[in-house]
PDB file of N, CA and C in Angstrom:
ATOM      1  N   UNK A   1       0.133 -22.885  11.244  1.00  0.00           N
ATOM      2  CA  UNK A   1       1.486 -22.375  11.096  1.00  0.00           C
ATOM      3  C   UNK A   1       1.679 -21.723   9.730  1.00  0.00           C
ATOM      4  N   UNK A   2       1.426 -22.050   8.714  1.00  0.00           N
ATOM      5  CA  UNK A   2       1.161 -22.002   7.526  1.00  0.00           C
ATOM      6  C   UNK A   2       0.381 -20.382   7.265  1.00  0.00           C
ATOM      7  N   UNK A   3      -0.378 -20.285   7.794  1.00  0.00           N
ATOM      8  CA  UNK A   3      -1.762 -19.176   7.827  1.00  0.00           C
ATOM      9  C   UNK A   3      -0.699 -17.913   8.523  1.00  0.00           C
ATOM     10  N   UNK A   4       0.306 -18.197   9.554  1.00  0.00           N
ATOM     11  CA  UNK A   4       0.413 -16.859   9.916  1.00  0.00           C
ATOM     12  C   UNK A   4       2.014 -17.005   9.365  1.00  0.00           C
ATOM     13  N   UNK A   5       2.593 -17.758   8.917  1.00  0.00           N
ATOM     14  CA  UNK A   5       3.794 -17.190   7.617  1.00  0.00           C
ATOM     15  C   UNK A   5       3.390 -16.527   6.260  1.00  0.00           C
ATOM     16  N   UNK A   6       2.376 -16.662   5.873  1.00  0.00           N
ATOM     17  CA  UNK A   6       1.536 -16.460   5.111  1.00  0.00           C
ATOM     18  C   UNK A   6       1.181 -14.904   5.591  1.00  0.00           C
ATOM     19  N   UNK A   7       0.565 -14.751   6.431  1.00  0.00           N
ATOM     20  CA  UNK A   7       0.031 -13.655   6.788  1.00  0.00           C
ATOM     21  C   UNK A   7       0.941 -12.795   6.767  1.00  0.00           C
ATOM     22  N   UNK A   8       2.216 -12.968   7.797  1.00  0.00           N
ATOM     23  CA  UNK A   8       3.272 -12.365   8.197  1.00  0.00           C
ATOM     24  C   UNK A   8       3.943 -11.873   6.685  1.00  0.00           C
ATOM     25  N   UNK A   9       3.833 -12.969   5.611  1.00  0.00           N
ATOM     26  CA  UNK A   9       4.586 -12.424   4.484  1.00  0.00           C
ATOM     27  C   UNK A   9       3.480 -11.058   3.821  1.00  0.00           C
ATOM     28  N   UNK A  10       2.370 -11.039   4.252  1.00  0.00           N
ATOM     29  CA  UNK A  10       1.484 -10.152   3.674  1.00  0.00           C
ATOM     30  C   UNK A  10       1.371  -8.570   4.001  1.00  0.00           C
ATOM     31  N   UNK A  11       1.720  -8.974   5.393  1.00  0.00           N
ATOM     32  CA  UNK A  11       1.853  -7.968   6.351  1.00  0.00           C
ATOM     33  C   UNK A  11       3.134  -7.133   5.733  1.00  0.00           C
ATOM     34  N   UNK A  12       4.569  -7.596   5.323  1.00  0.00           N
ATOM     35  CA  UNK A  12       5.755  -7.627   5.580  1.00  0.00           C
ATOM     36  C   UNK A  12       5.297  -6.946   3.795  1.00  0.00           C
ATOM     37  N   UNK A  13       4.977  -7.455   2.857  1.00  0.00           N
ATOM     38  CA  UNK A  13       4.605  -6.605   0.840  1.00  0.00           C
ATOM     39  C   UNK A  13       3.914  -5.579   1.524  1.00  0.00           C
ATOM     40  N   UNK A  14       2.630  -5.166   2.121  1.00  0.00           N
ATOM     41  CA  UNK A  14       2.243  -4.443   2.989  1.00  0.00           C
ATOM     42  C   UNK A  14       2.859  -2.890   3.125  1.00  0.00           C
ATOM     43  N   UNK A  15       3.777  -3.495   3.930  1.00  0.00           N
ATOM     44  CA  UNK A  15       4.211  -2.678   4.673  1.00  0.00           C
ATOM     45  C   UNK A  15       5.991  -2.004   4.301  1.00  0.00           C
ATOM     46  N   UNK A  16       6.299  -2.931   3.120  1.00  0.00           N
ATOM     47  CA  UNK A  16       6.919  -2.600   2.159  1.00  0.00           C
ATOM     48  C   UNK A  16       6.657  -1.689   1.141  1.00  0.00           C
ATOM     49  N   UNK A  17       5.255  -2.161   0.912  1.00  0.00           N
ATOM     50  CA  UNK A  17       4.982  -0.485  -0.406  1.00  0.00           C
ATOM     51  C   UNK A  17       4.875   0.630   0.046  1.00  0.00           C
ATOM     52  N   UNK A  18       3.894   0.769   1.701  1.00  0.00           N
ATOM     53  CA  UNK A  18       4.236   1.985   1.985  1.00  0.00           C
ATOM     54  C   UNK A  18       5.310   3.034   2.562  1.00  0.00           C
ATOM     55  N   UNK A  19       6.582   2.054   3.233  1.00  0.00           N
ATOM     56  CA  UNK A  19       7.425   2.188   3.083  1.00  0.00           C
ATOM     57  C   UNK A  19       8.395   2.993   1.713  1.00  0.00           C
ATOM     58  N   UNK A  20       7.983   2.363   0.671  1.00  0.00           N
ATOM     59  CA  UNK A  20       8.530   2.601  -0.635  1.00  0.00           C
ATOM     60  C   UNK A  20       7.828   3.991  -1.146  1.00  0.00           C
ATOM     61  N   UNK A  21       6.444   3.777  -0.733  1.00  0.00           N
ATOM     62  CA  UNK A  21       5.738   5.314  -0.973  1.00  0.00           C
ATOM     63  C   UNK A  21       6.652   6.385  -0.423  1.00  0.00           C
ATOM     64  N   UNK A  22       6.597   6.500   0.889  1.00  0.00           N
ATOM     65  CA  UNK A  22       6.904   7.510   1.810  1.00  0.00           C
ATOM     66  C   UNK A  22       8.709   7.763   1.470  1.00  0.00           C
ATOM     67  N   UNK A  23       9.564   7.146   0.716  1.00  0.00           N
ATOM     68  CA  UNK A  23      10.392   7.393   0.574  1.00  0.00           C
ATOM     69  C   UNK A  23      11.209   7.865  -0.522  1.00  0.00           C
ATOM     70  N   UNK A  24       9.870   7.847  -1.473  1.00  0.00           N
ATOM     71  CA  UNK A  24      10.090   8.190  -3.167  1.00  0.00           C
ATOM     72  C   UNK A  24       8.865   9.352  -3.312  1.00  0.00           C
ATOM     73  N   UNK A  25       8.750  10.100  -2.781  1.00  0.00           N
ATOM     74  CA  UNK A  25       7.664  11.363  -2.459  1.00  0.00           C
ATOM     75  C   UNK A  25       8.396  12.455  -3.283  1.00  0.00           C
ATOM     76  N   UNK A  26      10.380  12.856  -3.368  1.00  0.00           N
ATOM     77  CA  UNK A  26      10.568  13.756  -4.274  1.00  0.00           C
ATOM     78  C   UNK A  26      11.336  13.015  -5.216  1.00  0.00           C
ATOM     79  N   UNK A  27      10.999  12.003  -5.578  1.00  0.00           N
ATOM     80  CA  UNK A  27      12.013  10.911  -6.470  1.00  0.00           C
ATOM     81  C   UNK A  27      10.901  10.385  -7.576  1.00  0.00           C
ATOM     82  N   UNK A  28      11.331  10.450  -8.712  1.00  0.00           N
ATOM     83  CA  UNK A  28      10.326  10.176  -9.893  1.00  0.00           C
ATOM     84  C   UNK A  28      10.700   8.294 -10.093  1.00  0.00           C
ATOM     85  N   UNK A  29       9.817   7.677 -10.025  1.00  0.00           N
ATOM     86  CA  UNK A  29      10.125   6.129 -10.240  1.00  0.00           C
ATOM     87  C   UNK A  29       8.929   5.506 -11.075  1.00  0.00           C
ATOM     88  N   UNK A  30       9.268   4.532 -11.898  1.00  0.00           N
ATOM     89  CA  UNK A  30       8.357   3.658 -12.525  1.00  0.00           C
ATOM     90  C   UNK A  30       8.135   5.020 -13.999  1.00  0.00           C
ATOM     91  N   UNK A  31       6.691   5.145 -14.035  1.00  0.00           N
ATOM     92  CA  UNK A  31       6.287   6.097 -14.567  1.00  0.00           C
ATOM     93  C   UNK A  31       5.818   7.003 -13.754  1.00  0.00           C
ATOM     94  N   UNK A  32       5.603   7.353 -12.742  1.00  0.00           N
ATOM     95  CA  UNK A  32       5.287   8.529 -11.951  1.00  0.00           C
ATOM     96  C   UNK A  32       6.402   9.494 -11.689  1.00  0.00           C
ATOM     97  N   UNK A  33       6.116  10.856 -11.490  1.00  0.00           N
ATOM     98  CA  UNK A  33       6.763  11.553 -11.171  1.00  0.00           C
ATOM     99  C   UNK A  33       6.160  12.857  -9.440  1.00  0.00           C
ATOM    100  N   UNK A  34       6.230  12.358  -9.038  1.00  0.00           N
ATOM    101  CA  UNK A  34       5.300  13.071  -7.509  1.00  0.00           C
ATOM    102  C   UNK A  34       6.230  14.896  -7.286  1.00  0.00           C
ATOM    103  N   UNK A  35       7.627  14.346  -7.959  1.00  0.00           N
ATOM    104  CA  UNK A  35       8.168  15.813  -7.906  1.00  0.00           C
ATOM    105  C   UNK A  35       7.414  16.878  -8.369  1.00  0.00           C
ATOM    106  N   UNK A  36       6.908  16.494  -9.542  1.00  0.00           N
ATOM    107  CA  UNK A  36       6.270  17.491 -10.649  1.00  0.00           C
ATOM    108  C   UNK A  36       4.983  17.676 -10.498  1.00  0.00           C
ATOM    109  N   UNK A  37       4.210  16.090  -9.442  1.00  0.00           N
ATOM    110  CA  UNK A  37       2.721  16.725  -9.504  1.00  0.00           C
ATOM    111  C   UNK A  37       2.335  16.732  -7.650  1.00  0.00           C
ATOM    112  N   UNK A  38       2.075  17.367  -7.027  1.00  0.00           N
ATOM    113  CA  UNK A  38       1.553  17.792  -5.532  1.00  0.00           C
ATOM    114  C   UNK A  38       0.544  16.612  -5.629  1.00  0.00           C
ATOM    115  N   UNK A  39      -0.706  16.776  -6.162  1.00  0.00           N
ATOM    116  CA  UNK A  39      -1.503  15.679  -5.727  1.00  0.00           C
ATOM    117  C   UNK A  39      -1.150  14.496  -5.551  1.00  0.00           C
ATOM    118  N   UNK A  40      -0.193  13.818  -6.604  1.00  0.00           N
ATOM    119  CA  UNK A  40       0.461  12.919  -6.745  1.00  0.00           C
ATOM    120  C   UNK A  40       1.404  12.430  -5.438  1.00  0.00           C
ATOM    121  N   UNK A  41       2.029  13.717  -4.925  1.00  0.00           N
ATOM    122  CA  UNK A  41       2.673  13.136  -3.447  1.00  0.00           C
ATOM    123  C   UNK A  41       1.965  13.261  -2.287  1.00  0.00           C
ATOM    124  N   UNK A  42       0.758  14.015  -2.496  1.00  0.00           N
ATOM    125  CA  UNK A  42      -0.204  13.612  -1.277  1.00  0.00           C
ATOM    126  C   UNK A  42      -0.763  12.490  -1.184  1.00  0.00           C
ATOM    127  N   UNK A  43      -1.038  12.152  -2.088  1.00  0.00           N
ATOM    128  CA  UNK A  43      -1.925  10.543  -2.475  1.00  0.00           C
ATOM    129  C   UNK A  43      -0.339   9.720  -1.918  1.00  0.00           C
ATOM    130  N   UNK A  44       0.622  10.138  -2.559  1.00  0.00           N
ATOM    131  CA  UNK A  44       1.481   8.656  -1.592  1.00  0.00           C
ATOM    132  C   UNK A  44       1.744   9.065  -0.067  1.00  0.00           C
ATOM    133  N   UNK A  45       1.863  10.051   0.008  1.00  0.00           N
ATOM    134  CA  UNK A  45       1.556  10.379   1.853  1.00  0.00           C
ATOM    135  C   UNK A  45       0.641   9.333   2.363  1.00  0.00           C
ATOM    136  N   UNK A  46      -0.506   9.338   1.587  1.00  0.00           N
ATOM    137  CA  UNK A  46      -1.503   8.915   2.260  1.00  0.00           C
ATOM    138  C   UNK A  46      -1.840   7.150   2.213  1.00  0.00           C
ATOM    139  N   UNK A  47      -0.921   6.918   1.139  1.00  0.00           N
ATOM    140  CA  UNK A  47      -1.329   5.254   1.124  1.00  0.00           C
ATOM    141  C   UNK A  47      -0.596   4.777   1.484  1.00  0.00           C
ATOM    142  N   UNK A  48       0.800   5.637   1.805  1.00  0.00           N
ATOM    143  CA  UNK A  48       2.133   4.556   2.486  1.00  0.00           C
ATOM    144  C   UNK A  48       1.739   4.915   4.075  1.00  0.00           C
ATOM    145  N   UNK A  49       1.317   5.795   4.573  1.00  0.00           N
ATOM    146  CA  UNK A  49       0.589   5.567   5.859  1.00  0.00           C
ATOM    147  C   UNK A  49       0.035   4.445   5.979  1.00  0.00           C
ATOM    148  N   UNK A  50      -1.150   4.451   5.208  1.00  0.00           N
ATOM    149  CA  UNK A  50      -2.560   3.244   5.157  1.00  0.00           C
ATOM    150  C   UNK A  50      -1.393   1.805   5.240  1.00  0.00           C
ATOM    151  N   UNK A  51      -0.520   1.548   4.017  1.00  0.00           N
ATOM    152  CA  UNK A  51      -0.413   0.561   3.630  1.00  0.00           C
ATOM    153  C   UNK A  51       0.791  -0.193   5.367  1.00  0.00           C
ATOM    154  N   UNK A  52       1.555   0.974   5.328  1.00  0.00           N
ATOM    155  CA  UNK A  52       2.347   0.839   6.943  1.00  0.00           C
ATOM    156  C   UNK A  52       1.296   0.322   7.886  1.00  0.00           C
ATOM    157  N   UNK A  53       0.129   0.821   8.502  1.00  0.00           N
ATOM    158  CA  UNK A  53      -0.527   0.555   9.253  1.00  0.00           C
ATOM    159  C   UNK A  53      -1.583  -0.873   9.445  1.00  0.00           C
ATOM    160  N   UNK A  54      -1.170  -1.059   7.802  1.00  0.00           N
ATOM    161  CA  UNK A  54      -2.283  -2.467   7.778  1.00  0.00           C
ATOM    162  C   UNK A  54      -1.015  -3.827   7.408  1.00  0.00           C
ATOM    163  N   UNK A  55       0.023  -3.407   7.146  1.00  0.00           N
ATOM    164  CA  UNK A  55       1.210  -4.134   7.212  1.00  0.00           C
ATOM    165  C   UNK A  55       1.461  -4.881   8.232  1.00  0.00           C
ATOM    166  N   UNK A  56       1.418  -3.427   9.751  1.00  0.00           N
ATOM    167  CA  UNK A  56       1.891  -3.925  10.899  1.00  0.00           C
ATOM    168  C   UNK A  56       0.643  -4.866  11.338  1.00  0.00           C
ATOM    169  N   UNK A  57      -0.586  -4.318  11.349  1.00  0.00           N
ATOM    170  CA  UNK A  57      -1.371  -4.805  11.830  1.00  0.00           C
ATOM    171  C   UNK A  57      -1.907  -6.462  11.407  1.00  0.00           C
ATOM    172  N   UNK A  58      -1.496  -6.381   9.691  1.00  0.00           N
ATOM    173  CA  UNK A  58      -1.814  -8.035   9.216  1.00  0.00           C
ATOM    174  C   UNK A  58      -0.414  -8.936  10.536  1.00  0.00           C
ATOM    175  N   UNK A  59       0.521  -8.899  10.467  1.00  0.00           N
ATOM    176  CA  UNK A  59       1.994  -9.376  10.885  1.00  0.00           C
ATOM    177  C   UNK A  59       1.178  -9.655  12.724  1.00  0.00           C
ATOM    178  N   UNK A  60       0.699  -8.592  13.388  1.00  0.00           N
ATOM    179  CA  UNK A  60       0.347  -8.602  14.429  1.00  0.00           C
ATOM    180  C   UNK A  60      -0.885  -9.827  14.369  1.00  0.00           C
ATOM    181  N   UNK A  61      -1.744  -9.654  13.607  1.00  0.00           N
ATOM    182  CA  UNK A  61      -2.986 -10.590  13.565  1.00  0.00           C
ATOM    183  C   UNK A  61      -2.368 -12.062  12.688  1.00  0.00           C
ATOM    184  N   UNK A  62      -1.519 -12.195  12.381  1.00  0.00           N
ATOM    185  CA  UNK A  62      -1.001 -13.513  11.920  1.00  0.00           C
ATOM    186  C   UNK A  62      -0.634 -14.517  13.512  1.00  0.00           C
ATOM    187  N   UNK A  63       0.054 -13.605  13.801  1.00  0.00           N
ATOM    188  CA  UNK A  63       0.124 -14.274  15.343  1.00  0.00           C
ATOM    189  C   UNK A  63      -0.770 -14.136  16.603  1.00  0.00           C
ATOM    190  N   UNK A  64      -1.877 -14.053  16.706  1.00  0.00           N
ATOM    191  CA  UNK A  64      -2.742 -13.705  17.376  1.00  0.00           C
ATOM    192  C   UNK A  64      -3.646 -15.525  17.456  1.00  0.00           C
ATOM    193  N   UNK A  65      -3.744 -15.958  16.057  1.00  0.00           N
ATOM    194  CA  UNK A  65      -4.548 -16.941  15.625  1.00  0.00           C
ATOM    195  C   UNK A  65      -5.837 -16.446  16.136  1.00  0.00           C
ATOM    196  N   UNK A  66      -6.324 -15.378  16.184  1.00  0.00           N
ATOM    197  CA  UNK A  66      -7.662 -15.151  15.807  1.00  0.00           C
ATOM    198  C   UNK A  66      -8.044 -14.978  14.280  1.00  0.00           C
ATOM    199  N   UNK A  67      -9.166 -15.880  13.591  1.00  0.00           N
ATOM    200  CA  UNK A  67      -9.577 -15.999  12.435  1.00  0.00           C
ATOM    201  C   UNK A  67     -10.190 -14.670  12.265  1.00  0.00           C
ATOM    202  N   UNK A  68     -11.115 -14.409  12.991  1.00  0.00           N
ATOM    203  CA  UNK A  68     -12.279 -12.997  12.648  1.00  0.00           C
ATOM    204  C   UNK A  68     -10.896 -11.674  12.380  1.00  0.00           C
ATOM    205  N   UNK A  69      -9.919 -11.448  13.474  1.00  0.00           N
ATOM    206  CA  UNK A  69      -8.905 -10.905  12.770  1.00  0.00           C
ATOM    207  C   UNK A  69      -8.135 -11.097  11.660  1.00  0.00           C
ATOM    208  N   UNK A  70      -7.834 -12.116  11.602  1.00  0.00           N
ATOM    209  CA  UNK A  70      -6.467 -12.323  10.392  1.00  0.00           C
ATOM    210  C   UNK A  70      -7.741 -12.244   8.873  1.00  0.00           C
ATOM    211  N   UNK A  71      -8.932 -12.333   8.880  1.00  0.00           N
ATOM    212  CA  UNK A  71      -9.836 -12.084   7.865  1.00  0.00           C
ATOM    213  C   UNK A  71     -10.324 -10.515   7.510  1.00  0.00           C
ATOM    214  N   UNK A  72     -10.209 -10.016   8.527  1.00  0.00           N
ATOM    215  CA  UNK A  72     -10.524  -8.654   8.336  1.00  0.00           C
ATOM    216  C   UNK A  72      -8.991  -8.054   7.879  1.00  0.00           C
ATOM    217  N   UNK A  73      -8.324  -8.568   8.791  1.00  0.00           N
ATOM    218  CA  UNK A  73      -7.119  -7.399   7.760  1.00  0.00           C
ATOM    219  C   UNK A  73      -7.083  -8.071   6.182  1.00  0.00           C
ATOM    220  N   UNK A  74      -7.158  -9.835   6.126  1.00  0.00           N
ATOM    221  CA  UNK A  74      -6.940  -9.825   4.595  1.00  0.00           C
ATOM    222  C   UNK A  74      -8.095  -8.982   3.786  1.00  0.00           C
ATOM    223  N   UNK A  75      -9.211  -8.553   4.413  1.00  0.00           N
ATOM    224  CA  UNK A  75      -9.885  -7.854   3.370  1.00  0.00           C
ATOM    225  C   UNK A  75      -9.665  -6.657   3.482  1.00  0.00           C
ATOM    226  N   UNK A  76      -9.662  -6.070   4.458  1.00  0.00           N
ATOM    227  CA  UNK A  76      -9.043  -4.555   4.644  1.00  0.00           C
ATOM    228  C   UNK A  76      -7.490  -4.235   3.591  1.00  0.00           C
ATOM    229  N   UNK A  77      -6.962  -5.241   3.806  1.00  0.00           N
ATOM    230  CA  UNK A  77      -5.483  -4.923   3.082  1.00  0.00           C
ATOM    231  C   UNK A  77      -6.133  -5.228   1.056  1.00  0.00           C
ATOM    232  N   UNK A  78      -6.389  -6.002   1.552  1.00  0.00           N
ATOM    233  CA  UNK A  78      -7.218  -6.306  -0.430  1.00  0.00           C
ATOM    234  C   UNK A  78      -7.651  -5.565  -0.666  1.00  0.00           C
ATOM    235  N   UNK A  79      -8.980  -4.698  -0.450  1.00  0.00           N
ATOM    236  CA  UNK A  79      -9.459  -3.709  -0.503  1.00  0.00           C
ATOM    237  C   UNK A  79      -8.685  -2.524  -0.782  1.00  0.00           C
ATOM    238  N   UNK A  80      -7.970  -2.048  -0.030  1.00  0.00           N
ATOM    239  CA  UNK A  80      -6.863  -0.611   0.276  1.00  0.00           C
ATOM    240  C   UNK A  80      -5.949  -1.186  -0.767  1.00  0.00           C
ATOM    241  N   UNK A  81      -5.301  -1.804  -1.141  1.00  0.00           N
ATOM    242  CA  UNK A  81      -3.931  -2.372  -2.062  1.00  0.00           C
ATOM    243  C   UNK A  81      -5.101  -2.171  -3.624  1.00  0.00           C
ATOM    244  N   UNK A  82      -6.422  -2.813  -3.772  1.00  0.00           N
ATOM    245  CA  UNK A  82      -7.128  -2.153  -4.947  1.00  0.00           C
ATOM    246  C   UNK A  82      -7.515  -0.851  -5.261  1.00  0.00           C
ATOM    247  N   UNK A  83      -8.264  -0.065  -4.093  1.00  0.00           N
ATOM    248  CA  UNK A  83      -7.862   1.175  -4.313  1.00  0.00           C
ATOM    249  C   UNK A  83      -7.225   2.066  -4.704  1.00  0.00           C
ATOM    250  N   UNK A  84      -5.265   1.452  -3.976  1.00  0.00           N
ATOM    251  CA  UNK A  84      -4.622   2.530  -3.837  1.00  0.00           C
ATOM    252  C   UNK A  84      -3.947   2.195  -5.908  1.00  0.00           C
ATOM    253  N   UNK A  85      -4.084   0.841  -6.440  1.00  0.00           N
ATOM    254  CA  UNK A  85      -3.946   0.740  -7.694  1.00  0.00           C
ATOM    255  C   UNK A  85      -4.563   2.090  -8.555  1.00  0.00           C
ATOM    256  N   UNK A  86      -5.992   1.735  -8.559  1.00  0.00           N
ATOM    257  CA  UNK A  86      -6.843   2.129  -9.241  1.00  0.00           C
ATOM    258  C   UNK A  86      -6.738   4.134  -8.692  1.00  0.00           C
ATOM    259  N   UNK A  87      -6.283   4.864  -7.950  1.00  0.00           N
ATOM    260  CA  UNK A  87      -6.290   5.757  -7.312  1.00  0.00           C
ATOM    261  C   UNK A  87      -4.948   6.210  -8.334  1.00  0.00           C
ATOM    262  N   UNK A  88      -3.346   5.531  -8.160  1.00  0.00           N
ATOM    263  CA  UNK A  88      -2.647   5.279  -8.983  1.00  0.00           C
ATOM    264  C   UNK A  88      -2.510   5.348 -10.642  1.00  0.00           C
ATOM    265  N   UNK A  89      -3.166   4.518 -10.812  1.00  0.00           N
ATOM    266  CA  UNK A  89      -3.756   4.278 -12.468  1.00  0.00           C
ATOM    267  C   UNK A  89      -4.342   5.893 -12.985  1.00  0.00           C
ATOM    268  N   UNK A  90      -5.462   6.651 -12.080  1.00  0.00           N
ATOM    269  CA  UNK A  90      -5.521   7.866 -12.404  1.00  0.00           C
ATOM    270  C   UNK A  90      -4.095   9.091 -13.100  1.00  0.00           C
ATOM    271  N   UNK A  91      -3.431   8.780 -12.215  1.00  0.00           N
ATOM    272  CA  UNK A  91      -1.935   9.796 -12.348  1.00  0.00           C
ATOM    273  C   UNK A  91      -1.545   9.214 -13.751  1.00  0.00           C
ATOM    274  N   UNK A  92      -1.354   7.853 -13.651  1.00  0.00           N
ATOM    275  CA  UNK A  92      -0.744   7.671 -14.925  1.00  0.00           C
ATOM    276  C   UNK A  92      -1.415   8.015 -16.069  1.00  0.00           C
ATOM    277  N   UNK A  93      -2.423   7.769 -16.369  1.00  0.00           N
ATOM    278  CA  UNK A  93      -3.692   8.329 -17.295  1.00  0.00           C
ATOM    279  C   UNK A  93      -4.054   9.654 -17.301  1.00  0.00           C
ATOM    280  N   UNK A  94      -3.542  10.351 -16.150  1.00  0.00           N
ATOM    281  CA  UNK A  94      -3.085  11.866 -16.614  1.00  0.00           C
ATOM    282  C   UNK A  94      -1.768  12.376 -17.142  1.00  0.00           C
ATOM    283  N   UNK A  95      -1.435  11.524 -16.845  1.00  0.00           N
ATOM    284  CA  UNK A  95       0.022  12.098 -17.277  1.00  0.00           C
ATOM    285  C   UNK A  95       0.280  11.443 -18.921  1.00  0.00           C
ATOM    286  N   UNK A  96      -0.559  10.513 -19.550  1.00  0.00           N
ATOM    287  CA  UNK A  96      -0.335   9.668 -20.561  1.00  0.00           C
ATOM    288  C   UNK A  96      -1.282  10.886 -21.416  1.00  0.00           C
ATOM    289  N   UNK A  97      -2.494  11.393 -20.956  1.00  0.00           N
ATOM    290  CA  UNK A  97      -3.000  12.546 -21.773  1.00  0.00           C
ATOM    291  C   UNK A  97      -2.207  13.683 -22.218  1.00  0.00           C
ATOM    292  N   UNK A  98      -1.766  14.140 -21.189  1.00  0.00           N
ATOM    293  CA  UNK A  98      -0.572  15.287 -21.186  1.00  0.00           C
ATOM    294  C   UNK A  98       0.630  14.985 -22.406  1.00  0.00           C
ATOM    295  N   UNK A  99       1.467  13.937 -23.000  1.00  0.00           N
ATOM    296  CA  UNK A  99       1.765  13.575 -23.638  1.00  0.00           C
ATOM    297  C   UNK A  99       1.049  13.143 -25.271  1.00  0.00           C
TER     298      UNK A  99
END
């Protein structure tokens, strides 16, 4: 029971950031600005897709109680959530040069 509230809450941050991506695409937030840089709002096109799709899918595999699933999305989602950091971290480190 535990394992898929758990999951479900993972699914649910998930599927919240890409959410948050896809809706701040001409809106400058944090330190990014995606208005000013194109690559910058393709890259969140592309991870609030990813992050939507592995959101729904952790939430779906929480309740399934299959282990071999609910393990693959936690690494699939770990994986993609480090990426999309480190993918991230680039923009800012361009934009911190530029300054």
């Amino acid at each position: 029971m535990l394992l898929s509230i758990l999951m479900t809450l993972f699914g649910l941050i998930a599927a919240f950031e890409g959410c948050f991506f896809l809706t701040h695409l001409h809106k400058s937030f944090l330190i990014f600005h995606p208005e000013r840089q194109a690559p910058l709002s393709k890259a969140l096109i592309i991870w609030g897709i990813l992050l939507l799709i592995i959101g729904v899918l952790a939430i779906i595999s929480a309740w399934t109680n299959s282990i071999l699933f609910i393990v693959t999305m936690v690494v699939i989602g770990c994986v993609c959530e480090t990426l999309m950091a480190y993918s991230l971290m680039g923009y800012f480190q361009a934009e911190q040069r530029k300054n």
